[in-house]
Protein backbone atom coordinates (compact mmCIF):
# COMPACT_ATOMS: atom_id res chain seq x y z
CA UNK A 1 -15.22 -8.79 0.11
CA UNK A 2 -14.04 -7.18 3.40
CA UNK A 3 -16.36 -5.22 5.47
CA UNK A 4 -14.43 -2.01 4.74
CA UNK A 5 -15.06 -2.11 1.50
CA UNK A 6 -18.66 -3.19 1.79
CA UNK A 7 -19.13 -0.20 3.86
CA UNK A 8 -17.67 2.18 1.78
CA UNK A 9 -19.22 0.99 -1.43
CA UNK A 10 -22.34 1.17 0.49
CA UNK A 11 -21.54 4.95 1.35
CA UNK A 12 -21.05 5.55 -2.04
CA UNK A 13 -24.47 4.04 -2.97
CA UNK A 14 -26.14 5.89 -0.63
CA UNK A 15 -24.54 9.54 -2.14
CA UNK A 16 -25.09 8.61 -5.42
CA UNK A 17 -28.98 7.57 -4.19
CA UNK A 18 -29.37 11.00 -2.14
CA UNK A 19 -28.15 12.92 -5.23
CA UNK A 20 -30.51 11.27 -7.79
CA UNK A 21 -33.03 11.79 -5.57
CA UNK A 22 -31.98 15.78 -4.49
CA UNK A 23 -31.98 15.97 -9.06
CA UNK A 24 -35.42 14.69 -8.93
CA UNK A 25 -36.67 16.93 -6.35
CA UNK A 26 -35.17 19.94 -6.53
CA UNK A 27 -33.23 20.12 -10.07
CA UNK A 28 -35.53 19.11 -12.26
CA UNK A 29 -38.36 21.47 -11.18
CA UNK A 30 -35.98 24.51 -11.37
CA UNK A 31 -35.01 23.11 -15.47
CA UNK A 32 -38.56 23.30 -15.44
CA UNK A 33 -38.78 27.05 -14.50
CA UNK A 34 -35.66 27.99 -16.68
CA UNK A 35 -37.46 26.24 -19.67
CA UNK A 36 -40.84 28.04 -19.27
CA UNK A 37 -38.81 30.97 -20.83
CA UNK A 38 -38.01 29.11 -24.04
CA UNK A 39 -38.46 30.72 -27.15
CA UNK A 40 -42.12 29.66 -29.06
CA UNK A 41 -39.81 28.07 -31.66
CA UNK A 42 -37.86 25.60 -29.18
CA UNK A 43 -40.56 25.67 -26.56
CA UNK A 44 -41.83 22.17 -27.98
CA UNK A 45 -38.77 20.30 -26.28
CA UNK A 46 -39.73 20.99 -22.52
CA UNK A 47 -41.76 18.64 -21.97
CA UNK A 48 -39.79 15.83 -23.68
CA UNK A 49 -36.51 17.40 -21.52
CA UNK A 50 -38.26 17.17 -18.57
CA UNK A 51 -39.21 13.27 -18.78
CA UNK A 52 -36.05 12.25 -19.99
CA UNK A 53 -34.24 13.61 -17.13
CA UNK A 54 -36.87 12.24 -14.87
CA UNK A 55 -36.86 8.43 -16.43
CA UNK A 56 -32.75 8.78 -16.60
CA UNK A 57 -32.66 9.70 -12.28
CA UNK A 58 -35.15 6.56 -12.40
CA UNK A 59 -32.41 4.13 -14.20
CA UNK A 60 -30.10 5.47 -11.67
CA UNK A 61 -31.75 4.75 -8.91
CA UNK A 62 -32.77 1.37 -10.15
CA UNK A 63 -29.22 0.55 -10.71
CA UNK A 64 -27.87 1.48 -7.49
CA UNK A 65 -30.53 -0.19 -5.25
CA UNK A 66 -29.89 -3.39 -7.46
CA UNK A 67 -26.29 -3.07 -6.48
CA UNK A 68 -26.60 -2.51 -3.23
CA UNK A 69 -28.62 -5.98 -3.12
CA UNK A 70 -25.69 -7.61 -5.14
CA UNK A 71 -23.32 -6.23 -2.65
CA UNK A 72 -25.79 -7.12 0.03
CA UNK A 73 -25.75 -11.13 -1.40
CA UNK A 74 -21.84 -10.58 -1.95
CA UNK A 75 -21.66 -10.12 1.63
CA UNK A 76 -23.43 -13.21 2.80
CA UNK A 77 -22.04 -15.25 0.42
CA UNK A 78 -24.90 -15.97 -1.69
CA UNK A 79 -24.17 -14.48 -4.73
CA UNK A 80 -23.00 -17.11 -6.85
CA UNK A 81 -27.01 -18.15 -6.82
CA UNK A 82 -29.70 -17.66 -9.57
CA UNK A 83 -31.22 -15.43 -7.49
CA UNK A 84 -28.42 -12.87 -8.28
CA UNK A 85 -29.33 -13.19 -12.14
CA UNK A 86 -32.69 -10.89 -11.51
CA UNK A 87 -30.38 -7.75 -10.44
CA UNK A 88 -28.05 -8.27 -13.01
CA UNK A 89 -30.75 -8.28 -15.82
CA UNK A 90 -32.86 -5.16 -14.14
CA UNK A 91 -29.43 -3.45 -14.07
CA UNK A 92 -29.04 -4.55 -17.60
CA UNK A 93 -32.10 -3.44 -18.46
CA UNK A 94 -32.16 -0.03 -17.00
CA UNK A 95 -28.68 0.57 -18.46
CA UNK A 96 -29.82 -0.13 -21.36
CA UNK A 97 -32.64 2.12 -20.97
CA UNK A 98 -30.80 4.67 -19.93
CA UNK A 99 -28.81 4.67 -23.37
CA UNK A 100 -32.03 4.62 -25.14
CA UNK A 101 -33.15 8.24 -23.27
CA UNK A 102 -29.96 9.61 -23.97
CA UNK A 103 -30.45 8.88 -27.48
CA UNK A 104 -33.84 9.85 -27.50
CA UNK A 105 -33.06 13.65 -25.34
CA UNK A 106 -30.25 13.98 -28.47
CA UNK A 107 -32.80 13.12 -30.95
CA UNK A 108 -35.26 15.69 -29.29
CA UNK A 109 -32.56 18.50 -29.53
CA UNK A 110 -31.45 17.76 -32.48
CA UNK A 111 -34.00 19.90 -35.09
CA UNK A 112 -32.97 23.78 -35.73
CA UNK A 113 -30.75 25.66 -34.54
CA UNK A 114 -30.95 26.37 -30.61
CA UNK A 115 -28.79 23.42 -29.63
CA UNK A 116 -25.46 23.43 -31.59
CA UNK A 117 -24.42 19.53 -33.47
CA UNK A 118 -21.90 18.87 -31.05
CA UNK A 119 -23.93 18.92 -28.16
CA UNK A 120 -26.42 16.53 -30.15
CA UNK A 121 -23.23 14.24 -31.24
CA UNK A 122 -21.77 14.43 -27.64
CA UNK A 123 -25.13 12.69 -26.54
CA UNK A 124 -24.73 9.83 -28.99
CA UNK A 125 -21.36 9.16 -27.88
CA UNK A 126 -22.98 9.12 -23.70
CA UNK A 127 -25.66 6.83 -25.27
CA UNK A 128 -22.80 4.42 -27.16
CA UNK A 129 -20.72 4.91 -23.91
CA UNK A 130 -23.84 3.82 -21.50
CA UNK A 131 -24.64 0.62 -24.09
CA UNK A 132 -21.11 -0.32 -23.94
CA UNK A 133 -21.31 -0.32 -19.89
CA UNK A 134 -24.67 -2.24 -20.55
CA UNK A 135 -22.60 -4.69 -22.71
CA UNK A 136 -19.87 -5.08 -20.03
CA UNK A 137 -22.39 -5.88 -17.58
CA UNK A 138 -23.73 -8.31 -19.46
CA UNK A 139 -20.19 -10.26 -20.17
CA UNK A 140 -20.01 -10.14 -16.14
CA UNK A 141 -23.29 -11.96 -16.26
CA UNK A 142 -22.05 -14.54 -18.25
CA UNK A 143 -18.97 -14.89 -15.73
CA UNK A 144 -21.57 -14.62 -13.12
CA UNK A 145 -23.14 -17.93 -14.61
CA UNK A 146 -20.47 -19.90 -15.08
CA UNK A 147 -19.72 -19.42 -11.28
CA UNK A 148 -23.02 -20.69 -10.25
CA UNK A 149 -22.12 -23.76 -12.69
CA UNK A 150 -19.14 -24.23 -10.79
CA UNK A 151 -20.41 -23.59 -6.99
CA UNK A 152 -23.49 -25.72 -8.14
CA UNK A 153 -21.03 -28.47 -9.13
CA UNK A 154 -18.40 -28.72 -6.38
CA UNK A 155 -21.79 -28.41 -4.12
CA UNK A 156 -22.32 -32.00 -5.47
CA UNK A 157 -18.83 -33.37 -5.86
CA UNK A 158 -18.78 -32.78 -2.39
CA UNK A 159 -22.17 -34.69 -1.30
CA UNK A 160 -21.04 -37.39 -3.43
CA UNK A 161 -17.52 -37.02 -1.62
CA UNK A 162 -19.47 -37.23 1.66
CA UNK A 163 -21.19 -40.37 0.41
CA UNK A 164 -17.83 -41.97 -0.03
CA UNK A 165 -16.55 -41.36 3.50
């Protein structure tokens, strides 16, 4: 991977980072003002709202800063290692997760009236759509691991090569 792109993946991360962040901090409490107004009837979903928006910024963040040290072992040339497995499953994990809280925030809106079905149906198709990128990532793990087979095996055809001569 050439340092250009390294560098400009790495801007991207930290955007993406600064804007999770700038949701936690300063988004989040203002959804919490504009909910305080809620009707008595819907008022029960605030809470729930609030700490599924919180734990989804969280999966974010965990996912870029797990990139960033995959593109950080990329760069030195130590990513076909085991070591690079523990990212891959915490960023499986937390996209994973992430599905599961957009399932869950649909699940919370879904009873009455105030939120119409589409909205509720348009957040099972972001949860399928964020399992399926959970599911891609894991097929990439499984390329992942067959690279580390390989590196791991021309690392010892070549000691036994260097035996030989």
């Amino acid at each position: 991977m050439g340092k250009l792109t390294v560098l400009a993946l790495r801007a991207v991360l930290v955007v993406l980072l600064a804007g999770s962040v700038f949701v936690q901090a300063v988004m989040v409490p203002l959804l919490a003002i504009d909910l305080q107004d809620l009707d008595a009837d819907i008022a029960h979903v605030r809470t729930p709202t609030l700490v599924i928006a919180v734990l989804g910024m969280v999966t974010v963040q965990v996912v870029l800063v797990c990139v960033w040290r995959l593109v950080t072992m990329v760069r030195r040339g130590t990513v076909f290692s085991h070591a690079a497995f523990r990212y891959v499953h915490v960023v499986i994990g937390a996209m994973v997760t992430a599905a599961l809280l957009v399932f869950a925030l649909g699940a919370v809106l879904a009873p009455g009236e105030a939120v119409p079905p589409g909205i509720v149906l348009l957040l099972g198709g972001i949860a399928l759509a964020v399992l399926g990128v959970a599911l891609i990532v894991l097929v990439l793990r499984m390329l992942l691991a067959q690279a580390v087979a390989r590196d791991i095996e021309a690392t010892q055809m070549q000691a036994e090569l260097a035996e030989v001569i």
